[in-house]
PDB file of N, CA and C in Angstrom:
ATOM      1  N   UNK A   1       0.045 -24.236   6.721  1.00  0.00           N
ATOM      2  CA  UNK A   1      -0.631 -23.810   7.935  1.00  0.00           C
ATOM      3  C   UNK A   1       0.401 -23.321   8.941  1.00  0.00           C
ATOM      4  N   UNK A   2       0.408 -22.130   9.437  1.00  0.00           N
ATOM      5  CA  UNK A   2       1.429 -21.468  10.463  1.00  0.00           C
ATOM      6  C   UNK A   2       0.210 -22.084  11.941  1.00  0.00           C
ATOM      7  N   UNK A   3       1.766 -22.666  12.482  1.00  0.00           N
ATOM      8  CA  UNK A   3       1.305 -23.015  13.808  1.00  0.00           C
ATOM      9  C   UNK A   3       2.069 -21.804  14.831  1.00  0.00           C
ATOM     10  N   UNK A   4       1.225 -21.718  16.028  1.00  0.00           N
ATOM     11  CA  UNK A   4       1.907 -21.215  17.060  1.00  0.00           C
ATOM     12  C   UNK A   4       3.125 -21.582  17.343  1.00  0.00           C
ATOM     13  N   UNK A   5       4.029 -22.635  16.972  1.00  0.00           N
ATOM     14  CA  UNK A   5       5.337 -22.408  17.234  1.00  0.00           C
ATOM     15  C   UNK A   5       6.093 -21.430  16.084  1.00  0.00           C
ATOM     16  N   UNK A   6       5.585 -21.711  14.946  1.00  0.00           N
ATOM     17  CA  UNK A   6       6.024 -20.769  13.826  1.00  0.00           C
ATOM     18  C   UNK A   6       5.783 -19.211  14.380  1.00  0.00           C
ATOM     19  N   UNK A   7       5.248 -18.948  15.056  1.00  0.00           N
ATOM     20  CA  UNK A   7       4.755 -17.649  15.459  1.00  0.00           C
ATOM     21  C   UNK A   7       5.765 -16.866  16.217  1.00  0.00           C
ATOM     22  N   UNK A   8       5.752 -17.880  17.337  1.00  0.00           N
ATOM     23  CA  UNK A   8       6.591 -17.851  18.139  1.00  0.00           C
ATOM     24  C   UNK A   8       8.038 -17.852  17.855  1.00  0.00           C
ATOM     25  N   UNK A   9       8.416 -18.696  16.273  1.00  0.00           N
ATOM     26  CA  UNK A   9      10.031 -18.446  16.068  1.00  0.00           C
ATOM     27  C   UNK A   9       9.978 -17.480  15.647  1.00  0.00           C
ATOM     28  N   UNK A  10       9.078 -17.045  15.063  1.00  0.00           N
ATOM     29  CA  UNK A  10       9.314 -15.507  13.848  1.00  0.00           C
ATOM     30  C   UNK A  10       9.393 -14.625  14.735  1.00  0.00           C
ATOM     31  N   UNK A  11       8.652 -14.337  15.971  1.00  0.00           N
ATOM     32  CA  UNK A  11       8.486 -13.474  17.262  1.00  0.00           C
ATOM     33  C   UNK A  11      10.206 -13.302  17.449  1.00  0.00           C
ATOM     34  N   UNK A  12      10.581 -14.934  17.678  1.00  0.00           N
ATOM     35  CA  UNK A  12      12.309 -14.777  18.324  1.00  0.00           C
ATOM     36  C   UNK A  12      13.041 -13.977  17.210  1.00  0.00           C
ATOM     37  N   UNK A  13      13.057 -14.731  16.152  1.00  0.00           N
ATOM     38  CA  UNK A  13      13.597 -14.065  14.920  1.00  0.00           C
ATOM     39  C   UNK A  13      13.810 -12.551  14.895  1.00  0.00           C
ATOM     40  N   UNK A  14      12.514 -12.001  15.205  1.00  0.00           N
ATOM     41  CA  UNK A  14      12.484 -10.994  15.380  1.00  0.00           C
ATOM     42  C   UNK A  14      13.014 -10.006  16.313  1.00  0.00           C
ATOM     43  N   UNK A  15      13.341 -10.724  17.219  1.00  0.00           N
ATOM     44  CA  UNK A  15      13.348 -10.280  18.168  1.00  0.00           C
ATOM     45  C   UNK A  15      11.924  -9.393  19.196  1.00  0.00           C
ATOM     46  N   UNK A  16      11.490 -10.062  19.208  1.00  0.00           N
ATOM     47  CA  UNK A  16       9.951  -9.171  20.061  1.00  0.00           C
ATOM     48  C   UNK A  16       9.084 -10.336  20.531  1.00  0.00           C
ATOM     49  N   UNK A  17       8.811  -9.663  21.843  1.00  0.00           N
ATOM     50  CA  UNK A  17       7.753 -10.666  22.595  1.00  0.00           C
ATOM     51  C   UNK A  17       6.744 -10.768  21.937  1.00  0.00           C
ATOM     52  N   UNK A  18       6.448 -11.987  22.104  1.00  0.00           N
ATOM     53  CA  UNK A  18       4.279 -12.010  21.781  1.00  0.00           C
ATOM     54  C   UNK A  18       4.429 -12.700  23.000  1.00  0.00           C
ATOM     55  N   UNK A  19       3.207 -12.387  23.405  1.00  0.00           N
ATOM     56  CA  UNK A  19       2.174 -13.023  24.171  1.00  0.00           C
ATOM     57  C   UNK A  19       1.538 -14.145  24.116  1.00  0.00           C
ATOM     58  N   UNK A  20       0.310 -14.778  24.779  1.00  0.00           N
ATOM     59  CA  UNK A  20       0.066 -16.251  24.743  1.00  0.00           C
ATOM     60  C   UNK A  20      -1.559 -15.665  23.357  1.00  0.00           C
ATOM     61  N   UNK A  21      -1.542 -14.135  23.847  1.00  0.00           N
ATOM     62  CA  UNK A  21      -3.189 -13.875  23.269  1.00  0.00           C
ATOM     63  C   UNK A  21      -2.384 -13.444  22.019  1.00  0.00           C
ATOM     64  N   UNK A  22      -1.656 -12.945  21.791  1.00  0.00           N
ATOM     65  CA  UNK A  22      -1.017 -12.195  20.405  1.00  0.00           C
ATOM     66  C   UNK A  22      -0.606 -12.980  19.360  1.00  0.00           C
ATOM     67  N   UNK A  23       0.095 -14.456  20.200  1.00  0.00           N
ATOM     68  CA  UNK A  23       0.614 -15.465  19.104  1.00  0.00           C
ATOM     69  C   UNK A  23      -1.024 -16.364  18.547  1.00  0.00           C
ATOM     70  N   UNK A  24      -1.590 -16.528  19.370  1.00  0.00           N
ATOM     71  CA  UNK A  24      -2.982 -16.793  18.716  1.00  0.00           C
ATOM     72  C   UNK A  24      -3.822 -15.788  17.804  1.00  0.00           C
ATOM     73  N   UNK A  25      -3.190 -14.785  17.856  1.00  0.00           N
ATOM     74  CA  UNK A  25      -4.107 -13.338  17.186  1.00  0.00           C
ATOM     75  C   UNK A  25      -2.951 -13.814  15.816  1.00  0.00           C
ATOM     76  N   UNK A  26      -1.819 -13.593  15.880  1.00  0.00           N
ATOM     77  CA  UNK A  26      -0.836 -13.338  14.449  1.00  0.00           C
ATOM     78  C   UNK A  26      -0.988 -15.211  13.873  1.00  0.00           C
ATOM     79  N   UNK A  27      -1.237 -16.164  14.548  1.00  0.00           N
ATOM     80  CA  UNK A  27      -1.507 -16.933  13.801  1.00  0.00           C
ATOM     81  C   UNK A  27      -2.692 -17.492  13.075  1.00  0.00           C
ATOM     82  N   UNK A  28      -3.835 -16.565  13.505  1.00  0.00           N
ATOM     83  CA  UNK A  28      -5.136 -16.623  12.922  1.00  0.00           C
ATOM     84  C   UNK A  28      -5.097 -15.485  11.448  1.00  0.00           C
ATOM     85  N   UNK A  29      -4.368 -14.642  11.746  1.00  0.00           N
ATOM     86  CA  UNK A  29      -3.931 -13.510  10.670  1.00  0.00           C
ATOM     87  C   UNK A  29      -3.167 -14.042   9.815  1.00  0.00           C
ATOM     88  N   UNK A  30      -2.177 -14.666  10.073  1.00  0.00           N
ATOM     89  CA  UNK A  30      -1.263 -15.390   8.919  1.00  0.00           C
ATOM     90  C   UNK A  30      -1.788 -16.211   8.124  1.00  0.00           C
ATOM     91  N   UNK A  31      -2.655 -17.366   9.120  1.00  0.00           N
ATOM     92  CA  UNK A  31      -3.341 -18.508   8.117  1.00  0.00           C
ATOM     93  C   UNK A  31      -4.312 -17.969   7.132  1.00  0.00           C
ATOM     94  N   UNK A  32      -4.846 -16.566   7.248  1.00  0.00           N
ATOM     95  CA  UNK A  32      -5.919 -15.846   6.665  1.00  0.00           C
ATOM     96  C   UNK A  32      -5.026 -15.377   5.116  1.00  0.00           C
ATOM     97  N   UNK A  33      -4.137 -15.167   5.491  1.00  0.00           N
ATOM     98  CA  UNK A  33      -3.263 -14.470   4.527  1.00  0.00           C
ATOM     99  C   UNK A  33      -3.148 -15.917   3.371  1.00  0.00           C
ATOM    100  N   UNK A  34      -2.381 -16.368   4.312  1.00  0.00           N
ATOM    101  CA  UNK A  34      -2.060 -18.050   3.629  1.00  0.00           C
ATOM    102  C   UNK A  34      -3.566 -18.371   2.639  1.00  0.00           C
ATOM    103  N   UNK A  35      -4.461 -18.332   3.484  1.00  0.00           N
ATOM    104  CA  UNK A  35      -5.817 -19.055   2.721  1.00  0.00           C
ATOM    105  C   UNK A  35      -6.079 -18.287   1.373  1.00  0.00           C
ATOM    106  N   UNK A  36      -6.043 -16.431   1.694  1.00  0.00           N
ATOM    107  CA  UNK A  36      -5.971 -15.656   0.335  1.00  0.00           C
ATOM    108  C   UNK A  36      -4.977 -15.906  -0.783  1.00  0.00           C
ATOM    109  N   UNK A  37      -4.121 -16.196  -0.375  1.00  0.00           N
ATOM    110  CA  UNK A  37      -3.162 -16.880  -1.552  1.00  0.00           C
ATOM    111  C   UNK A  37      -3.562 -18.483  -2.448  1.00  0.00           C
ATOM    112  N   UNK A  38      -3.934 -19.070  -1.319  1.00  0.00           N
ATOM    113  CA  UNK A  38      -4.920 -19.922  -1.945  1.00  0.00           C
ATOM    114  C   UNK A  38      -5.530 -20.083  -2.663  1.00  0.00           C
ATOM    115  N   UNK A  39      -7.014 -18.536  -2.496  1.00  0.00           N
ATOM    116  CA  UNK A  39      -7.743 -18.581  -3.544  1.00  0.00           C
ATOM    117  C   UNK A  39      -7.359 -18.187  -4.773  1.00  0.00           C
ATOM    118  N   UNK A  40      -6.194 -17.317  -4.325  1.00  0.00           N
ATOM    119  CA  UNK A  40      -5.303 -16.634  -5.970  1.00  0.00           C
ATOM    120  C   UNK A  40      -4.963 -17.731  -6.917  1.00  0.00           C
ATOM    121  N   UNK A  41      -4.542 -18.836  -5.957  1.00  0.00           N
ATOM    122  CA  UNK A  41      -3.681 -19.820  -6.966  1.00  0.00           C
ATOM    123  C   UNK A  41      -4.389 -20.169  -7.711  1.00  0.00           C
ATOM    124  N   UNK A  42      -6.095 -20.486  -7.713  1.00  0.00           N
ATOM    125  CA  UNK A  42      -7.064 -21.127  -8.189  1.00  0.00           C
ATOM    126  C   UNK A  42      -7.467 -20.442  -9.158  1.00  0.00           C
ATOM    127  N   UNK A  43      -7.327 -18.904  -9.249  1.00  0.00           N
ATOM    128  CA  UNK A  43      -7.414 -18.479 -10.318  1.00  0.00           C
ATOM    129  C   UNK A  43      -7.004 -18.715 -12.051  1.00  0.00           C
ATOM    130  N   UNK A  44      -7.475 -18.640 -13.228  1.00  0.00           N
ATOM    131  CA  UNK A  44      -6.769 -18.978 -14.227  1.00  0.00           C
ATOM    132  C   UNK A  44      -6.304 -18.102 -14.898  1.00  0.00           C
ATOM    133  N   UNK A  45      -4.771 -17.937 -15.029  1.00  0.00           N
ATOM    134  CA  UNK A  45      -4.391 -16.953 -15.436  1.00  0.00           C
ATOM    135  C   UNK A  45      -3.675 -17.488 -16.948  1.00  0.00           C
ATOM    136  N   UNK A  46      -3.560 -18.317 -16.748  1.00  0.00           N
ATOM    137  CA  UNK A  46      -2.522 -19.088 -18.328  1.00  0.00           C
ATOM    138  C   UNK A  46      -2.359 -18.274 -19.455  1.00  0.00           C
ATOM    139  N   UNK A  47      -3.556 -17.678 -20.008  1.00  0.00           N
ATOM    140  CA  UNK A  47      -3.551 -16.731 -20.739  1.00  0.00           C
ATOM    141  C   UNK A  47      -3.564 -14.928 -20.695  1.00  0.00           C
ATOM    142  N   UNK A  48      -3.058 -14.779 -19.219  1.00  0.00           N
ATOM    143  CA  UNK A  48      -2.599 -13.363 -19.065  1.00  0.00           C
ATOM    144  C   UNK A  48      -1.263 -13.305 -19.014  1.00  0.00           C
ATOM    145  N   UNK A  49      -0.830 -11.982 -19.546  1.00  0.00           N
ATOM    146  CA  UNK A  49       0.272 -11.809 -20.103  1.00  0.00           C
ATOM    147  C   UNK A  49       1.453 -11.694 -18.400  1.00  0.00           C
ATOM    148  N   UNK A  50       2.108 -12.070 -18.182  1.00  0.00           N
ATOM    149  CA  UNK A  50       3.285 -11.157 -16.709  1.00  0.00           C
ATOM    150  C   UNK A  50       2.990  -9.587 -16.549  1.00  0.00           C
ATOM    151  N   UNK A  51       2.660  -9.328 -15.342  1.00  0.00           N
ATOM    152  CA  UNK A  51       3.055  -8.021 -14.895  1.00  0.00           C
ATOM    153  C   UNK A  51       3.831  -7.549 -13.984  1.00  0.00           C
ATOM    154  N   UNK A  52       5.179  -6.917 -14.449  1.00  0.00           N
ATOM    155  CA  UNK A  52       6.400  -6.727 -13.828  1.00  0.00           C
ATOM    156  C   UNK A  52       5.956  -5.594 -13.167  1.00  0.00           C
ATOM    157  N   UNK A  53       5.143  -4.617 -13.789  1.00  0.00           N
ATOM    158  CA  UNK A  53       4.925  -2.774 -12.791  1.00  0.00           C
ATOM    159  C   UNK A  53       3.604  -3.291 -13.607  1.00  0.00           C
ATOM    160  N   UNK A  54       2.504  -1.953 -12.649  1.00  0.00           N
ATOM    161  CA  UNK A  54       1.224  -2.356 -12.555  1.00  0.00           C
ATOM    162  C   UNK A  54       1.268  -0.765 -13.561  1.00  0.00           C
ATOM    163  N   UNK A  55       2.183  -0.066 -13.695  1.00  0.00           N
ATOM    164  CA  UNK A  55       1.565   0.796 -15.000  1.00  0.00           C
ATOM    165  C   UNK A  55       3.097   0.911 -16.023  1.00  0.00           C
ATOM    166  N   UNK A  56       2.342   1.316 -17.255  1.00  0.00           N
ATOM    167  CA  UNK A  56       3.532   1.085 -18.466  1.00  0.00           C
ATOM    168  C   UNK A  56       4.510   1.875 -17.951  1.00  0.00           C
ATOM    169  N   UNK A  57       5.726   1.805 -17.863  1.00  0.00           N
ATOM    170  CA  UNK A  57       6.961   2.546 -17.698  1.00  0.00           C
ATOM    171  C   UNK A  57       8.346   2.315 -18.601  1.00  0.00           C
ATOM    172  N   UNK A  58       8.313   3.651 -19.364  1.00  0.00           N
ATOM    173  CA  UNK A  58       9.544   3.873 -20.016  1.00  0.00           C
ATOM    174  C   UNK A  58      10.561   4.470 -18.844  1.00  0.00           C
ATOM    175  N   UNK A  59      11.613   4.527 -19.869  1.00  0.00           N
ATOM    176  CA  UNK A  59      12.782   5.354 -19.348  1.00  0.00           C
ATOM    177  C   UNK A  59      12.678   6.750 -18.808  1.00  0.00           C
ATOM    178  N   UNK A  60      12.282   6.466 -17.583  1.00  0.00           N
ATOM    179  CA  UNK A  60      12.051   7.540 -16.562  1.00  0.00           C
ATOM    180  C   UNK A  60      13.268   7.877 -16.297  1.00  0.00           C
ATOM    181  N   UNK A  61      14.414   7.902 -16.668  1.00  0.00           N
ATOM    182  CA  UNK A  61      16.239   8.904 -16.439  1.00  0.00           C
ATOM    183  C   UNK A  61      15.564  10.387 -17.440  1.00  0.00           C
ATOM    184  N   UNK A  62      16.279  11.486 -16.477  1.00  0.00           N
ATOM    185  CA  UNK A  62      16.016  12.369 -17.367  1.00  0.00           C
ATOM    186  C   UNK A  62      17.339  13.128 -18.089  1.00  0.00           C
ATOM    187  N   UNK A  63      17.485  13.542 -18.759  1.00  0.00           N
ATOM    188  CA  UNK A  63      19.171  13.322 -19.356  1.00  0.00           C
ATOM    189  C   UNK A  63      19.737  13.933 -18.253  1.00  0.00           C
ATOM    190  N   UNK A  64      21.314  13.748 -18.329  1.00  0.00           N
ATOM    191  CA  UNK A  64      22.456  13.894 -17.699  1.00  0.00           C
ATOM    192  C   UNK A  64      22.906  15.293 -18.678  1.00  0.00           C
ATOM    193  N   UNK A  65      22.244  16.441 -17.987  1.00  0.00           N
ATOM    194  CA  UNK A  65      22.696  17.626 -17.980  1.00  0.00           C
ATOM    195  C   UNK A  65      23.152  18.087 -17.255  1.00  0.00           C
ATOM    196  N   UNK A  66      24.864  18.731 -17.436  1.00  0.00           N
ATOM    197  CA  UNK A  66      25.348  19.543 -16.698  1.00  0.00           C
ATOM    198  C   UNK A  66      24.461  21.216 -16.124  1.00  0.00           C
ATOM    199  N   UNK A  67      24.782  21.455 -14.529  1.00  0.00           N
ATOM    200  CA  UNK A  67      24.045  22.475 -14.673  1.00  0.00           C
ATOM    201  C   UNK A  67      24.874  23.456 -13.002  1.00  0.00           C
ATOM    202  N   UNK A  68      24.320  24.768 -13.596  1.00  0.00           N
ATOM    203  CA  UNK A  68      25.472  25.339 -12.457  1.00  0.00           C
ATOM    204  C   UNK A  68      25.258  24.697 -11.055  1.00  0.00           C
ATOM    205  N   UNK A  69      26.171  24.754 -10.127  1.00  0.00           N
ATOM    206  CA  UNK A  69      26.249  24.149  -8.778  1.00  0.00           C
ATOM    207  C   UNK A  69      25.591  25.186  -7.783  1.00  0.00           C
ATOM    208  N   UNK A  70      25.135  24.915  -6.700  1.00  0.00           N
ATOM    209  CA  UNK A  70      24.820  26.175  -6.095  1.00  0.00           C
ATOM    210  C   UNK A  70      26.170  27.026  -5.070  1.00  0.00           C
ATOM    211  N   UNK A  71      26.252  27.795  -4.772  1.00  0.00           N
ATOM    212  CA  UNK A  71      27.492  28.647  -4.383  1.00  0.00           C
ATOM    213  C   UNK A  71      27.702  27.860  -2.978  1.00  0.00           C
ATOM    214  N   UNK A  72      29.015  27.566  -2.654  1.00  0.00           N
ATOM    215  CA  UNK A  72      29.797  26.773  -1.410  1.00  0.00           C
ATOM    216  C   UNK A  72      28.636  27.455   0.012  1.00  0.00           C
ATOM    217  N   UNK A  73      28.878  28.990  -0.240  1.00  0.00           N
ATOM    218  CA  UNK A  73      28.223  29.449   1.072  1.00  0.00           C
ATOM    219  C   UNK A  73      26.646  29.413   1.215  1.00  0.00           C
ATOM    220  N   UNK A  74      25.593  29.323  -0.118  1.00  0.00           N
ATOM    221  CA  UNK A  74      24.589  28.934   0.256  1.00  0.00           C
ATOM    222  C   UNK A  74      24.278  27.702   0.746  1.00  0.00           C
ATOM    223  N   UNK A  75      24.992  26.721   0.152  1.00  0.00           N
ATOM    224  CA  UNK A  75      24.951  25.274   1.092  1.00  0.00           C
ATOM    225  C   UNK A  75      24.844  24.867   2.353  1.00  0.00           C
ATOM    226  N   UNK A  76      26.696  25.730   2.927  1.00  0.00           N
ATOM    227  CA  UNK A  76      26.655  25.736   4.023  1.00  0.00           C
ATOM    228  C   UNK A  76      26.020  26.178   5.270  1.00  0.00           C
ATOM    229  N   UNK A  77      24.920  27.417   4.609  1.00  0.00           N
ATOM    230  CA  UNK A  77      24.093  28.203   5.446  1.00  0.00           C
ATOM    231  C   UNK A  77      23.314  27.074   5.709  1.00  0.00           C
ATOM    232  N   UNK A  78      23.123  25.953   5.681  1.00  0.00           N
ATOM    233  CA  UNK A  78      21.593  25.623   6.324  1.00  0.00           C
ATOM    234  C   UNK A  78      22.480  24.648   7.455  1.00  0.00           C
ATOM    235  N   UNK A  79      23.305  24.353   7.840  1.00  0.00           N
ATOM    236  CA  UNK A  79      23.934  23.806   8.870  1.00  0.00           C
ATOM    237  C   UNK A  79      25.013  24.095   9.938  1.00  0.00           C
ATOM    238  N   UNK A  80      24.743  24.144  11.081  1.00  0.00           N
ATOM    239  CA  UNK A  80      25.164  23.958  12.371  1.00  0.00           C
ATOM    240  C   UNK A  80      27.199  23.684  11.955  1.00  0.00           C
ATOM    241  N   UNK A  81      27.411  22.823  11.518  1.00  0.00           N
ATOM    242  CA  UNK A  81      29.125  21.502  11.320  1.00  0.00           C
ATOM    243  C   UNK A  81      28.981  21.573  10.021  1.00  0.00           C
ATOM    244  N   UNK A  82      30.478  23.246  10.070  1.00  0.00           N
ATOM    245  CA  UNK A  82      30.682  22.907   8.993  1.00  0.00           C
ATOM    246  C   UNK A  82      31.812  23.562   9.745  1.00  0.00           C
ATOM    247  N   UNK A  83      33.250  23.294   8.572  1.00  0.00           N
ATOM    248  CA  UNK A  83      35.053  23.869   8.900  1.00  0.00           C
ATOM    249  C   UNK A  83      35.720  24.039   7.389  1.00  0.00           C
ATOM    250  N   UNK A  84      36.491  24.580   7.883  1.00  0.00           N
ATOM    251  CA  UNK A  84      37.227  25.302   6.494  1.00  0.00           C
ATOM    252  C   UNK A  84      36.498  25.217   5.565  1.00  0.00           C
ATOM    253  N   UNK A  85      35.372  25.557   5.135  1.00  0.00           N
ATOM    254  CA  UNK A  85      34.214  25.594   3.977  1.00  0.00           C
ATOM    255  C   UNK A  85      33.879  24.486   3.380  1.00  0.00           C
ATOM    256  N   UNK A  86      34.163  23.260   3.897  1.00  0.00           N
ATOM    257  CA  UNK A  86      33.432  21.958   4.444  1.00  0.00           C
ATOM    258  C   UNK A  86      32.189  21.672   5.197  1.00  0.00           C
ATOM    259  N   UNK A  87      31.495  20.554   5.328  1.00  0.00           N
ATOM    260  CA  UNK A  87      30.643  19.621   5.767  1.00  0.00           C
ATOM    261  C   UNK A  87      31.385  19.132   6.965  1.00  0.00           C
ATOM    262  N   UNK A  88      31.188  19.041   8.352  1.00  0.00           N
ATOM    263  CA  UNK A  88      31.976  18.259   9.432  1.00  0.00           C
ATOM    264  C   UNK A  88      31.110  17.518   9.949  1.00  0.00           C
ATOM    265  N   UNK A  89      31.518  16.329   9.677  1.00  0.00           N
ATOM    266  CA  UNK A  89      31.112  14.919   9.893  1.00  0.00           C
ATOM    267  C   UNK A  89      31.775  14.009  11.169  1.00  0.00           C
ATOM    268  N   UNK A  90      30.853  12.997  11.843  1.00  0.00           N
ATOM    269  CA  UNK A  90      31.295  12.470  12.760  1.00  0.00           C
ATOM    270  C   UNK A  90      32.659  11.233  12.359  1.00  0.00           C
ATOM    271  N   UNK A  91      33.265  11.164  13.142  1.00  0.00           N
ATOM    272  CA  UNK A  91      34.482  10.449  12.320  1.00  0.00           C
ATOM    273  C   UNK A  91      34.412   8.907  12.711  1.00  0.00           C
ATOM    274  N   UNK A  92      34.240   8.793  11.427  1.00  0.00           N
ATOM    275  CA  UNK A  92      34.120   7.051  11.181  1.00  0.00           C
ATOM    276  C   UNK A  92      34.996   5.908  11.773  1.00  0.00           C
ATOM    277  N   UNK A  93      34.975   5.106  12.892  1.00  0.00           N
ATOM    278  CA  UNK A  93      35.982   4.504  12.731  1.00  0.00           C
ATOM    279  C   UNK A  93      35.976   3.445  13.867  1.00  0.00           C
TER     280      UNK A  93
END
């Protein structure tokens, strides 16, 4: 059961105000959440198999083909910072 102080730490945690009406609003929402998990647990699943992804997935890599590059100066056309036929970047540090 999430109490209003739980609300209220997660608020700090968070960093963000709630309110006196908001921490009563997110802790009526949470316990709701909480209760739906509830009914899940009650479910019987013993004999269903794990589901890691909700659809079959193979090896979605598509090969590692080399392939031409596009030319230095079409690149650079779409930006503002660029120098000596470089990318100019803010300097890290």
């Amino acid at each position: 059961m999430i109490t209003k102080e739980d609300v209220e730490h997660i608020g700090w945690l968070a960093r963000i105000e709630i309110n006196e009406q908001e921490t009563v609003e997110y802790m009526e929402k949470l316990n709701s959440v909480l209760e739906y998990f509830g009914q899940l647990d009650k479910v019987p699943t013993e004999d269903v198999a794990p589901t890691y992804h909700v659809a079959e997935v193979y090896n979605v890599f598509r090969e590692d083909v080399a392939e031409e590059c596009l030319p230095q100066e079409t690149v650079l056309a779409n930006t503002e910072h660029k120098q000596d036929g470089t990318f100019r970047v803010p300097k890290i540090g």
